[in-house]
Protein backbone atom coordinates (compact mmCIF):
# COMPACT_ATOMS: atom_id res chain seq x y z
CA UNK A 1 109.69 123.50 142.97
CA UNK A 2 110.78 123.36 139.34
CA UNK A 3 108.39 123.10 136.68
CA UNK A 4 109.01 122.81 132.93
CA UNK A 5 106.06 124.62 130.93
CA UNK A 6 106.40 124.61 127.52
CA UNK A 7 104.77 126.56 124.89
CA UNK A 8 105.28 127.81 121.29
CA UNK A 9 106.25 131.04 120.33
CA UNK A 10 102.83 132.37 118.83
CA UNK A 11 101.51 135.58 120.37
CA UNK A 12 98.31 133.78 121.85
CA UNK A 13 100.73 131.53 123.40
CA UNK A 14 103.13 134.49 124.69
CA UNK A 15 100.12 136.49 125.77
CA UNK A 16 99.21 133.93 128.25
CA UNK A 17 102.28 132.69 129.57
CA UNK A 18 104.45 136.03 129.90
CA UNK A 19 103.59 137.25 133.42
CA UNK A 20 103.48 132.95 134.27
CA UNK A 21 107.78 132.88 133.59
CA UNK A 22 108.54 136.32 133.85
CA UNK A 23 108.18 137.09 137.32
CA UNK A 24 104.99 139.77 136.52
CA UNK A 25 102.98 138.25 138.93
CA UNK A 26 103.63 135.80 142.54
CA UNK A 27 104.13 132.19 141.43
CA UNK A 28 105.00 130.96 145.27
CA UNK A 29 107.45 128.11 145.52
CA UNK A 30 107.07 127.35 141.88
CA UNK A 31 109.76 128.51 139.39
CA UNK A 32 108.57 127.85 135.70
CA UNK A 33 110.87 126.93 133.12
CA UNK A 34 110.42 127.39 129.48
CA UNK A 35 109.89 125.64 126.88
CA UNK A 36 109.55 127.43 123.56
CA UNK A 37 108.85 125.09 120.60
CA UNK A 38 106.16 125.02 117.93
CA UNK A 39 103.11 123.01 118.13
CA UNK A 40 104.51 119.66 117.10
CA UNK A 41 107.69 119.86 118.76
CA UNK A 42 105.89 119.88 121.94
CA UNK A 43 103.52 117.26 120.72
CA UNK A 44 106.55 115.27 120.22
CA UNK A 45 107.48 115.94 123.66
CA UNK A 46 104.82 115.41 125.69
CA UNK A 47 104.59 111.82 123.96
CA UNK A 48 107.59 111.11 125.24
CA UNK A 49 106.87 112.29 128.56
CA UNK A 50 109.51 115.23 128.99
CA UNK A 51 107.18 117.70 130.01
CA UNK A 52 105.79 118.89 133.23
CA UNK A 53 103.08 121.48 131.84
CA UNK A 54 102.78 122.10 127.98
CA UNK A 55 100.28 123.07 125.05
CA UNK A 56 99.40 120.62 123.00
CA UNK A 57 97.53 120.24 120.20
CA UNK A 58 94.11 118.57 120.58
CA UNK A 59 94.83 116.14 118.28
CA UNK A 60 97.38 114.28 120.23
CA UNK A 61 95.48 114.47 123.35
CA UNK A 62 93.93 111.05 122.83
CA UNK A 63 97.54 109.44 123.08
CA UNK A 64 98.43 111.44 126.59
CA UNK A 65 95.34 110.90 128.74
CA UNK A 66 97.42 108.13 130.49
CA UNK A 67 100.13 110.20 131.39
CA UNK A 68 98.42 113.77 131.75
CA UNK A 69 95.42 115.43 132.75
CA UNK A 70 93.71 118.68 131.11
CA UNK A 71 94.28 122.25 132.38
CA UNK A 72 91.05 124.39 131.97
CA UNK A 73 93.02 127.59 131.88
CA UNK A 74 94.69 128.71 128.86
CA UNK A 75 93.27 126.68 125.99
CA UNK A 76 92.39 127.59 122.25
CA UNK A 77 88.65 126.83 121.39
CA UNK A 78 86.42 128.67 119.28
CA UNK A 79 84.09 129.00 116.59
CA UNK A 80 85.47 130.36 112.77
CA UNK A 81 89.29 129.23 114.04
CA UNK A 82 89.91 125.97 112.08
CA UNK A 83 92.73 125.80 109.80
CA UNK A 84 92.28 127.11 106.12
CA UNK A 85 92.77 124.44 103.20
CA UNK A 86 94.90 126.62 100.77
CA UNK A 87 96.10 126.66 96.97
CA UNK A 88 98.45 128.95 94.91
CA UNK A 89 95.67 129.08 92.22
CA UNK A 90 91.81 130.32 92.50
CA UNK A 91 90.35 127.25 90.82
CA UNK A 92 89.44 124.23 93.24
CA UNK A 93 91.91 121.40 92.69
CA UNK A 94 91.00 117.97 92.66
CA UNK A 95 92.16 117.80 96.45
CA UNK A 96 92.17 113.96 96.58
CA UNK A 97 94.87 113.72 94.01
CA UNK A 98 96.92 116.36 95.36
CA UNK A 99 99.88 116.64 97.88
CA UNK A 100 98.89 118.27 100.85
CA UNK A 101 101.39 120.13 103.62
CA UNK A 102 100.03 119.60 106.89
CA UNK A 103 101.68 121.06 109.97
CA UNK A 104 102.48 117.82 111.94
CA UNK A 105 100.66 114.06 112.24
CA UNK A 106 99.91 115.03 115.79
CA UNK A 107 98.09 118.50 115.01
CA UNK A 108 94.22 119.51 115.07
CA UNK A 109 94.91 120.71 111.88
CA UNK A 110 95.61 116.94 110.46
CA UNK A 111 92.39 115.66 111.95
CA UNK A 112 89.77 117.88 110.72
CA UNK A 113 92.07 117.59 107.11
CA UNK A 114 91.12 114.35 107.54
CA UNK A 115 87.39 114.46 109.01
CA UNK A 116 86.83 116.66 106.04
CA UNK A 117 88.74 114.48 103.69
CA UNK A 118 89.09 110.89 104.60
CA UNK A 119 89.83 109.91 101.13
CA UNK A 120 93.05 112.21 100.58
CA UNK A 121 96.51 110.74 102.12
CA UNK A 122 98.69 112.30 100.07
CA UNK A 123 100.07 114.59 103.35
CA UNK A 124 103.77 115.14 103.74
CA UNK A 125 104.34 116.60 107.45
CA UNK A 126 106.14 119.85 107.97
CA UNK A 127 106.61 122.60 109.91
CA UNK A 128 103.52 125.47 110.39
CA UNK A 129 105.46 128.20 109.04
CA UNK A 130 107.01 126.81 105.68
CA UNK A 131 103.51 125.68 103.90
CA UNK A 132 103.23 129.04 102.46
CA UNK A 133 105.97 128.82 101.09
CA UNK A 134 105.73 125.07 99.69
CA UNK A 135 101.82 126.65 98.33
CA UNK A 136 103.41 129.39 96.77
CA UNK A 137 106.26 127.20 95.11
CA UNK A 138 102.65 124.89 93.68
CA UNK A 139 104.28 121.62 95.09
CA UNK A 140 100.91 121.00 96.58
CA UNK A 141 97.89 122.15 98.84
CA UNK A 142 98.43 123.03 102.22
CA UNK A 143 96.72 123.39 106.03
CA UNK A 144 97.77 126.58 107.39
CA UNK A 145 97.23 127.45 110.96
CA UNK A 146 98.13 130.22 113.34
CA UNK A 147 99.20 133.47 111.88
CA UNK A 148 99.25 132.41 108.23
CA UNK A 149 95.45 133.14 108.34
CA UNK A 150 96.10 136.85 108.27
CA UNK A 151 99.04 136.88 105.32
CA UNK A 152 98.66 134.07 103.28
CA UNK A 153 95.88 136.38 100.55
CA UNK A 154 98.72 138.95 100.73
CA UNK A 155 101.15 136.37 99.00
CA UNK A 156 98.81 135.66 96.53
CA UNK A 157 97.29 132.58 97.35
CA UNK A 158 93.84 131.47 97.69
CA UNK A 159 91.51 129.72 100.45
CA UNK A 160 90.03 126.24 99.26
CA UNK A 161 88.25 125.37 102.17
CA UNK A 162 87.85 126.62 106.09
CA UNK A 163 87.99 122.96 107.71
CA UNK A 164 86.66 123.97 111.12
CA UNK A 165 83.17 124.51 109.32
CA UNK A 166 82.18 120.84 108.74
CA UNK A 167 82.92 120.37 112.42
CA UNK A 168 81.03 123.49 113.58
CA UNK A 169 78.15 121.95 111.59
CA UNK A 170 78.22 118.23 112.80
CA UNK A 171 78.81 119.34 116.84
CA UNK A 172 77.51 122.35 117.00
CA UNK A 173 80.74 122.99 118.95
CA UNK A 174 83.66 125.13 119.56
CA UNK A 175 86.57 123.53 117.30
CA UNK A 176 89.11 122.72 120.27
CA UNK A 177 92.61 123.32 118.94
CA UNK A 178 95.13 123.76 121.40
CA UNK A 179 94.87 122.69 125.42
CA UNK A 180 97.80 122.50 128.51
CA UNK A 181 98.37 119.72 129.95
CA UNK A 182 100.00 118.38 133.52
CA UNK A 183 101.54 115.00 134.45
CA UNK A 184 98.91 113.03 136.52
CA UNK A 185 102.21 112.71 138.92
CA UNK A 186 101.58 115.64 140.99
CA UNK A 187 98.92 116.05 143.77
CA UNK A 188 95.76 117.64 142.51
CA UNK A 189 96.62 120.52 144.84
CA UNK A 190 99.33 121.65 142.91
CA UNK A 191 97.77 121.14 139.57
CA UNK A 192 95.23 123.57 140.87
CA UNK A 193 97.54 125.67 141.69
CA UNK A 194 99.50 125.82 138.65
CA UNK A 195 95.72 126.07 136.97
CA UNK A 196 95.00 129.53 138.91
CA UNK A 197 98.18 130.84 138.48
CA UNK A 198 97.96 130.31 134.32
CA UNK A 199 94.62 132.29 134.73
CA UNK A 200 96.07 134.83 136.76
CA UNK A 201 98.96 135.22 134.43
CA UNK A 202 96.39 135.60 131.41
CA UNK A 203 94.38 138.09 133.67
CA UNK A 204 97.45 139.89 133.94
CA UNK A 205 98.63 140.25 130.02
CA UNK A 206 94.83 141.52 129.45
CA UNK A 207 95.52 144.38 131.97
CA UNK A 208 98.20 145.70 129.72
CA UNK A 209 97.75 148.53 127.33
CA UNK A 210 100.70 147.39 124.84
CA UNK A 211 102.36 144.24 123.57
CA UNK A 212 105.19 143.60 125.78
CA UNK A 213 108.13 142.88 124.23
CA UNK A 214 107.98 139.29 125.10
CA UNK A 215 105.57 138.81 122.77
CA UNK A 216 107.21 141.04 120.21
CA UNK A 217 110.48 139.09 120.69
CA UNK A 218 109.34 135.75 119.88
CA UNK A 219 106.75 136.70 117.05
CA UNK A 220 109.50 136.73 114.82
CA UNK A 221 109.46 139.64 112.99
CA UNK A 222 105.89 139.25 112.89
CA UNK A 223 103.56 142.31 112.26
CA UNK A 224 102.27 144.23 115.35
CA UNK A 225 98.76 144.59 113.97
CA UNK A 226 98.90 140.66 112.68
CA UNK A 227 100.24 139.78 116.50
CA UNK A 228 97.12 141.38 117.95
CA UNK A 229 94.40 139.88 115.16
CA UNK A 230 96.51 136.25 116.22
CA UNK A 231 95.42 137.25 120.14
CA UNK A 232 92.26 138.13 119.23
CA UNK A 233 91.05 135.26 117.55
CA UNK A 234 92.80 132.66 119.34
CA UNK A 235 92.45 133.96 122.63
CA UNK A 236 88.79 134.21 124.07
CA UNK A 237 86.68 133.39 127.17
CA UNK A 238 87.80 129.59 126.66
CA UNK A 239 90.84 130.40 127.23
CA UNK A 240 90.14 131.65 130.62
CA UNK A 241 88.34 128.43 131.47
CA UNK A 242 87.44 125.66 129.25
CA UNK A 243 83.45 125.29 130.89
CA UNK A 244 80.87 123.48 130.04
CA UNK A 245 80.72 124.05 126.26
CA UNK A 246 84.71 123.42 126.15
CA UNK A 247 85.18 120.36 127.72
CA UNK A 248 82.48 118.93 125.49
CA UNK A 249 84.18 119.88 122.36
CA UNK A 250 87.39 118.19 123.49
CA UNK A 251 85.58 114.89 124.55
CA UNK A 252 83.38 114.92 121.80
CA UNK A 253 86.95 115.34 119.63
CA UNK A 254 88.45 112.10 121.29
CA UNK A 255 85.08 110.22 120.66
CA UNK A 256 85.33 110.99 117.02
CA UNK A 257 89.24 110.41 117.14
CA UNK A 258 88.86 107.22 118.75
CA UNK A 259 85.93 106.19 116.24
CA UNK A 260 88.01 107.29 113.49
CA UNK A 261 90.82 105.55 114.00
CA UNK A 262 88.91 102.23 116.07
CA UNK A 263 90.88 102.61 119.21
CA UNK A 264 90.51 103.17 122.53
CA UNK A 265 91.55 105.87 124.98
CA UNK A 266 91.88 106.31 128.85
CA UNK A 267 89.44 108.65 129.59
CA UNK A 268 90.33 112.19 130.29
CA UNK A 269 90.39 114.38 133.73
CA UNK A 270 89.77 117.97 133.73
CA UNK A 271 91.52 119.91 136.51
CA UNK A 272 89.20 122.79 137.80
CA UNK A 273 90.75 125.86 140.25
């Protein structure tokens, strides 16, 4: 059986999936194939229903719980992992007035942008890994995510606000980023399946002393020591399984979502081993 599993190219992303496609550990019948696109891309994606498995980004979830169900391995919760509201100078702009770079409509990082600041729609859309450089050129503000957490001080610019903190406040809960998702098409047996085996493969990548150049390869001339800080935050005992405390950040998210923006959702299915 042939399954298309997409995910980006980030390091918690290639940390989990590596042994999954590269035949490090026994997938059975099922051959994976990959899909390696950033965040939105694969938003984009799984709205149109190309996808058999993919990440996603919490914040389009609410849109795909008629057409997939929710993986419990391999997700990116946590607490102190929102994305950072940035400026290229130290004093606190009037953010409502400002342009702000957000990395895609369909991200996390929009919505809690906008939980924090309902009043500021001046967003252009854009890839994660050009706001830096938009920041640094002072066309605007701008919502980084991912690894720009660990260099954007190093380019001189300057942290405005840490927009998981007003939802860490409110909840109480771990700010659900990221999640994988599976086509409600296939029998609960083999979503199961493909469940365990994501687990397994993460099991696996923790077993190893060194980053293996799968990681390395995709990072993009990223770092070594920023690679392993973007593993360590992102990926956590959530990311083995989702639990209790997980799956009620992620409904909790599409209650707010759906309050939000006054519409309704099909209610979502968590697949368990």
């Amino acid at each position: 059986m042939n399954i298309t599993i997409g995910f980006s190219p980030c390091p918690n992303d290639t940390f989990i999936f590596d042994a999954l496609v590269n035949g490090k550990i026994d997938t059975g019948e099922i051959n994976f194939i990959p899909v390696i696109e950033d965040v939105q891309t694969l938003n984009s994606l799984a709205l149109n229903n190309e996808l058999d498995v993919t990440k996603i980004s919490y914040g389009v979830l609410p849109f795909l719980s008629g057409n997939y169900d929710v993986l419990t391995a391999g997700s990116a919760l946590g607490k102190g992992v929102g994305p950072l509201l940035i400026s290229a100078d130290k004093a606190d702009a009037n953010i409502i007035d400002q342009i702000i770079a957000v990395p895609g409509e369909n991200t996390t990082a929009n919505f809690l942008f906008s939980f924090n600041y309902p009043k500021a729609i001046h967003k252009i859309f854009m890839r994660y890994d050009e706001i830096e450089s938009f920041v640094l050129e002072k066309k605007g503000l701008g919502v980084i995510i991912h690894e720009n957490r660990f260099t954007y001080a190093d380019k001189g610019l300057f942290k405005i606000a840490d927009l998981g903190n007003l939802w860490e406040q409110k909840t109480g809960l771990p700010i659900p980023l990221g999640g994988i998702i599976m086509k409600k098409q296939f029998s609960n047996t083999v979503k199961r399946n493909i469940n365990s085996l994501i687990a397994k493969s993460l099991e696996y990548s923790y077993g190893q002393k060194y980053l293996s150049d799968f990681i390395k390869v995709n990072a993009r001339e990223m770092q070594e020591d920023v690679m392993q800080k973007h593993i360590d935050l992102y990926v956590n005992n959530f990311t083995k399984n989702l639990g209790e405390d997980g799956k009620n950040a992620v409904l909790e998210f599409c209650k707010i979502y759906s309050d939000m923006s006054g519409k309704t959702f099909i209610e979502i299915k968590f697949i368990e081993d």
